[in-house]
C-alpha atoms as a PDB file:
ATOM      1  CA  UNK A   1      54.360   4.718   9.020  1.00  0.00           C
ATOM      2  CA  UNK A   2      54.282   7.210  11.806  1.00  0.00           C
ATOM      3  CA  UNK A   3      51.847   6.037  14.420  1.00  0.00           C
ATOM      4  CA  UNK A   4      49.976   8.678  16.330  1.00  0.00           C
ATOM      5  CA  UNK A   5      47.573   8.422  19.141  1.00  0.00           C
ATOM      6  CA  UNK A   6      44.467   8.734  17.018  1.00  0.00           C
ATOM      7  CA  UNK A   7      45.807   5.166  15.072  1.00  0.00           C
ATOM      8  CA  UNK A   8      46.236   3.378  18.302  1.00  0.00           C
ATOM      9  CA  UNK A   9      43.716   0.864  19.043  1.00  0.00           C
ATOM     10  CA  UNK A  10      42.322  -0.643  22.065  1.00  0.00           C
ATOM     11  CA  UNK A  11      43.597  -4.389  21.374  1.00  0.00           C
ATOM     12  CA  UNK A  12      41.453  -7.306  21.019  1.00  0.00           C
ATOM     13  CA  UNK A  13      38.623  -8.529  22.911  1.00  0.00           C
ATOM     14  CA  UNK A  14      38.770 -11.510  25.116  1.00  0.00           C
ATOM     15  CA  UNK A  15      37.985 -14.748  24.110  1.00  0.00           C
ATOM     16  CA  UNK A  16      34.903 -14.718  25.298  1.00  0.00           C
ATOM     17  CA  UNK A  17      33.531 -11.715  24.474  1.00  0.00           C
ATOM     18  CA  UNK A  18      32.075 -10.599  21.728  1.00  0.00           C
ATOM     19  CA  UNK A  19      31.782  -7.248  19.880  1.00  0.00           C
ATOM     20  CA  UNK A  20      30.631  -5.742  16.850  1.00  0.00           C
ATOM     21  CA  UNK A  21      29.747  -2.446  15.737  1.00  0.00           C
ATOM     22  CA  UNK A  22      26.500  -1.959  13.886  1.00  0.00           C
ATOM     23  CA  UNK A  23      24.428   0.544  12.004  1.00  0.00           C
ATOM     24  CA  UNK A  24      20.992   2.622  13.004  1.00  0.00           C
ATOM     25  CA  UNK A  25      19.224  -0.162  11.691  1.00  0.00           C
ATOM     26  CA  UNK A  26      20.473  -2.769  13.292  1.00  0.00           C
ATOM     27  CA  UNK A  27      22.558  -4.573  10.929  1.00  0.00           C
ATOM     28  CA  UNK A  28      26.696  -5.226  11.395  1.00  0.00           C
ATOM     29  CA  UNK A  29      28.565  -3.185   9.618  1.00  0.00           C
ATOM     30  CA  UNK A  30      31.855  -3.890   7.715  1.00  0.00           C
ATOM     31  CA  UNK A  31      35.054  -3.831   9.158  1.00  0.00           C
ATOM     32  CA  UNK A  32      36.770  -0.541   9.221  1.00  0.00           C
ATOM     33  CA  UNK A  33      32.996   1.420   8.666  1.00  0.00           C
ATOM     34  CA  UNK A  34      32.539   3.689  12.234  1.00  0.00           C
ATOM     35  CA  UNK A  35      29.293   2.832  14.078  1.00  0.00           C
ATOM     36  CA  UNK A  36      27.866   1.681  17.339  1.00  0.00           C
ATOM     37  CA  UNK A  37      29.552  -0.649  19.586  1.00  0.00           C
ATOM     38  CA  UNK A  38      27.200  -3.507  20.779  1.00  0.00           C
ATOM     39  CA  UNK A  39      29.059  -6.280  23.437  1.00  0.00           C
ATOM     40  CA  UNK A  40      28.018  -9.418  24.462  1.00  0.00           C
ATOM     41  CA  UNK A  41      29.784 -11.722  27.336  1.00  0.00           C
ATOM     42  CA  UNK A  42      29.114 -13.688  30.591  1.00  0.00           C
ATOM     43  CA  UNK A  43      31.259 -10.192  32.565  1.00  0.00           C
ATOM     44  CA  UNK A  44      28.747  -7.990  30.506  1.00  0.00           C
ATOM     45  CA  UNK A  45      25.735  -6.695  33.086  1.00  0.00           C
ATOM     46  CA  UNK A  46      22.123  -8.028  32.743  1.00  0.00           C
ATOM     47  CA  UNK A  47      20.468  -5.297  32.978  1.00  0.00           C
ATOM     48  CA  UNK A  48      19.805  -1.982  35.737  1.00  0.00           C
ATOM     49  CA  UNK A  49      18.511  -2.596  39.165  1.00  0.00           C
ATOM     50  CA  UNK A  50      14.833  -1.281  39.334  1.00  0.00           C
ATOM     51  CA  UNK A  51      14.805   0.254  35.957  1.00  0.00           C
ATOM     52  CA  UNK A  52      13.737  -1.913  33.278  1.00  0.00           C
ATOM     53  CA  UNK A  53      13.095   0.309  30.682  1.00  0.00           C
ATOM     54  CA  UNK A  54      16.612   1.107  30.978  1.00  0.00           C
ATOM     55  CA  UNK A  55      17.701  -2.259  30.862  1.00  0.00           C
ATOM     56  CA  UNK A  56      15.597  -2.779  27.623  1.00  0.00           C
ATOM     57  CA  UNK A  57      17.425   0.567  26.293  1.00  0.00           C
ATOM     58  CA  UNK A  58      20.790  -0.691  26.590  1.00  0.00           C
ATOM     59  CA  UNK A  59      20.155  -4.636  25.907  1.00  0.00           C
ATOM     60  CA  UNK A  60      19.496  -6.283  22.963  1.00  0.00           C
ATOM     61  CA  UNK A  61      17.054  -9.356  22.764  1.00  0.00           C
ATOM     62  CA  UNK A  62      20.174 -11.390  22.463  1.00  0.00           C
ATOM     63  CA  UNK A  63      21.985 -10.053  25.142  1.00  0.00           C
ATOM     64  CA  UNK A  64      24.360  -7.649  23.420  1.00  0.00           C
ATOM     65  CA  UNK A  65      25.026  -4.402  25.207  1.00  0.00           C
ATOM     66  CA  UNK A  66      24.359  -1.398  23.323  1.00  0.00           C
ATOM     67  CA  UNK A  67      27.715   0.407  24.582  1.00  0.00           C
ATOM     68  CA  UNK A  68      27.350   4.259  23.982  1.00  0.00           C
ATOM     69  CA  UNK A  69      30.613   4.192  21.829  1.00  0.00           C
ATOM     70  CA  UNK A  70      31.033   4.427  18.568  1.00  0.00           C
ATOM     71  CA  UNK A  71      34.366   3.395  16.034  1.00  0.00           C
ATOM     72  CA  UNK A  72      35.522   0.679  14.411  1.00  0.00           C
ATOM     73  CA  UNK A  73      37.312  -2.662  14.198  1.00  0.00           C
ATOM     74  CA  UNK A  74      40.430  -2.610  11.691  1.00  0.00           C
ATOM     75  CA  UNK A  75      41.826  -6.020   9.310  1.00  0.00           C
ATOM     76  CA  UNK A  76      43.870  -7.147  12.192  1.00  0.00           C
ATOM     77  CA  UNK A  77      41.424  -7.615  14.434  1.00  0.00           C
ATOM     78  CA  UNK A  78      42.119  -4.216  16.499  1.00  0.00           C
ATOM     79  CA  UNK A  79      39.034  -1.931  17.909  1.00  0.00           C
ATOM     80  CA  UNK A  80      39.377   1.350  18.205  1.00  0.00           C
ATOM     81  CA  UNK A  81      36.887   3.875  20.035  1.00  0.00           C
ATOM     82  CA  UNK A  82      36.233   7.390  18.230  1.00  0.00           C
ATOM     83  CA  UNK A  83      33.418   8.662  20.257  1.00  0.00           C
ATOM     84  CA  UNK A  84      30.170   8.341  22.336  1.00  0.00           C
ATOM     85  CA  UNK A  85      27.228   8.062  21.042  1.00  0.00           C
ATOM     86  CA  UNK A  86      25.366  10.930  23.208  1.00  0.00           C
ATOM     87  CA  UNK A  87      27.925  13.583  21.627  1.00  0.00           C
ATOM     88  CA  UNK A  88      26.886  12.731  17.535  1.00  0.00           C
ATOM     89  CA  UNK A  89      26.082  16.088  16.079  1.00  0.00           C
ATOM     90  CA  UNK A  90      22.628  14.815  13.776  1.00  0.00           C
ATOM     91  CA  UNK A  91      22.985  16.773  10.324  1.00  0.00           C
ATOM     92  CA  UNK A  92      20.616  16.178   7.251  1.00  0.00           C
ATOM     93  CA  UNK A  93      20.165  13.034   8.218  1.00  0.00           C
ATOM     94  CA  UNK A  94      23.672  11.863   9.203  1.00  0.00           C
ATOM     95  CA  UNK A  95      25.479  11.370  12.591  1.00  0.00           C
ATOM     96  CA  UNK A  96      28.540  13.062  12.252  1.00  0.00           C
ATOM     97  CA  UNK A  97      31.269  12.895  15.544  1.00  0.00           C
ATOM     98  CA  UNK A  98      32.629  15.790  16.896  1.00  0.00           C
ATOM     99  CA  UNK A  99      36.311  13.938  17.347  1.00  0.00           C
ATOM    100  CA  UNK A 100      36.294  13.625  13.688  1.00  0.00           C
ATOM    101  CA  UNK A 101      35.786  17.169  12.553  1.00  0.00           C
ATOM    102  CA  UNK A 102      38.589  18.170  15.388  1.00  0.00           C
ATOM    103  CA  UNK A 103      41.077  15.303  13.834  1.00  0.00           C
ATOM    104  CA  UNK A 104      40.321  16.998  10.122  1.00  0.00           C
ATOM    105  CA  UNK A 105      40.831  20.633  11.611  1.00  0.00           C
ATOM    106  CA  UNK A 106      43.542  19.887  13.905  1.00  0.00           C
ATOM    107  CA  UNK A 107      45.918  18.608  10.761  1.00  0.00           C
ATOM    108  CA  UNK A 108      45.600  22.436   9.597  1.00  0.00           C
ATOM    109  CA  UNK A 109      48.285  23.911   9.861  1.00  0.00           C
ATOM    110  CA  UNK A 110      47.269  27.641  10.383  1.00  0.00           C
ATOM    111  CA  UNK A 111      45.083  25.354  13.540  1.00  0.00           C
ATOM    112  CA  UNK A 112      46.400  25.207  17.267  1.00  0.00           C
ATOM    113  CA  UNK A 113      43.787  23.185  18.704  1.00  0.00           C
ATOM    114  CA  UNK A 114      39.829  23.390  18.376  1.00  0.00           C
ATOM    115  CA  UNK A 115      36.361  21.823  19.474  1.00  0.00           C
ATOM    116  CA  UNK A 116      33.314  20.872  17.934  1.00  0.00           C
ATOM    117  CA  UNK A 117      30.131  21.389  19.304  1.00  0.00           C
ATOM    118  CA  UNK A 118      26.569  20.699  18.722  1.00  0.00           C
ATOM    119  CA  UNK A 119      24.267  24.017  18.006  1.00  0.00           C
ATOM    120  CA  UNK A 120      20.304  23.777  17.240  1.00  0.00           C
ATOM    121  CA  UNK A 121      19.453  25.857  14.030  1.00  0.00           C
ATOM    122  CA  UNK A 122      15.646  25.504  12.957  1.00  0.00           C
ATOM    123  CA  UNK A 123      16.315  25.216   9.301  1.00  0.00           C
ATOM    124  CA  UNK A 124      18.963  22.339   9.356  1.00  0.00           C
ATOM    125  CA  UNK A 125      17.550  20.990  12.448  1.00  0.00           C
ATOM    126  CA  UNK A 126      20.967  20.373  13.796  1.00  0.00           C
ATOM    127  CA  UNK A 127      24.786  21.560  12.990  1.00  0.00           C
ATOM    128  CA  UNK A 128      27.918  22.291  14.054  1.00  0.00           C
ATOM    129  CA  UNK A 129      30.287  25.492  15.101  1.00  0.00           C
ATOM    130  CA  UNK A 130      34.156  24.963  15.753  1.00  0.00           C
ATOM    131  CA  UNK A 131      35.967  26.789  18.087  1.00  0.00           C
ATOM    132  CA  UNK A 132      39.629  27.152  16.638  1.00  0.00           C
ATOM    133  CA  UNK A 133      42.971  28.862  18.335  1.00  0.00           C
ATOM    134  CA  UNK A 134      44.318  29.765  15.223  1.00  0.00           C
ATOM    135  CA  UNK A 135      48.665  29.164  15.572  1.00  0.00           C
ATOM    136  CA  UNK A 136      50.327  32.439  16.818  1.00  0.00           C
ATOM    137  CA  UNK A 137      53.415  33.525  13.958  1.00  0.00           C
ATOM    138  CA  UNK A 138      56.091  35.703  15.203  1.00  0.00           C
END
């Protein structure tokens, strides 16, 4: 299998430290499913100084730390980050990563590189636009 940089994960977590990733609504999702990342450890912070409606933002009630990343944990054990949370592009009712749609239009091969970004539009409430270099031929 050829391994390229978007199948390299981050490794493990230490031993005591834990991690999961988990859905909208709270609940942990299965392993290799992309979601939220939520920590939890005795090196994770307890909360901001002088701002605790920030710390109840980004805590849990049991302590896990709502991380601002999203991907997934593979079979072996490996986690791998895909994206942050503040850059989701929200689309008839789905979160949809910008890293993603590059990875899909980046294997094109009429496709030199590209971006996603987010763009308001009334009717759909929210989409996307991609910016594409399309491969120069000569």
């Amino acid at each position: 299998m050829k391994v390229t940089d978007s199948e390299i994960g981050l490794g493990y977590c230490f031993q005591n430290i834990t991690a999961k990733y988990m859905s909208s609504d709270e609940k942990a999702v299965p392993v290799g499913q992309t979601d939220k990342l939520w920590l939890k450890g005795p090196n994770v912070f307890l909360g901001y100084l002088n701002n605790p409606a920030g710390a109840k933002n980004a805590l849990t009630e049991d302590s896990y730390f709502r991380a601002g990343d999203v991907g997934h944990k593979d079979k072996n054990g490996d986690f791998y980050i895909t994206d942050r949370i503040k850059e989701l592009i929200k689309y008839k009712g789905f979160q949809v990563a910008p890293a993603e749609l590059e990875g899909l239009l980046h294997g094109h091969h009429d496709i030199d590189d590209v971006a996603v970004i987010g763009v308001y539009d009334k009717a759909r409430a929210r989409g996307s636009k991609s910016i594409h270099c399309a491969k120069v031929r000569g």
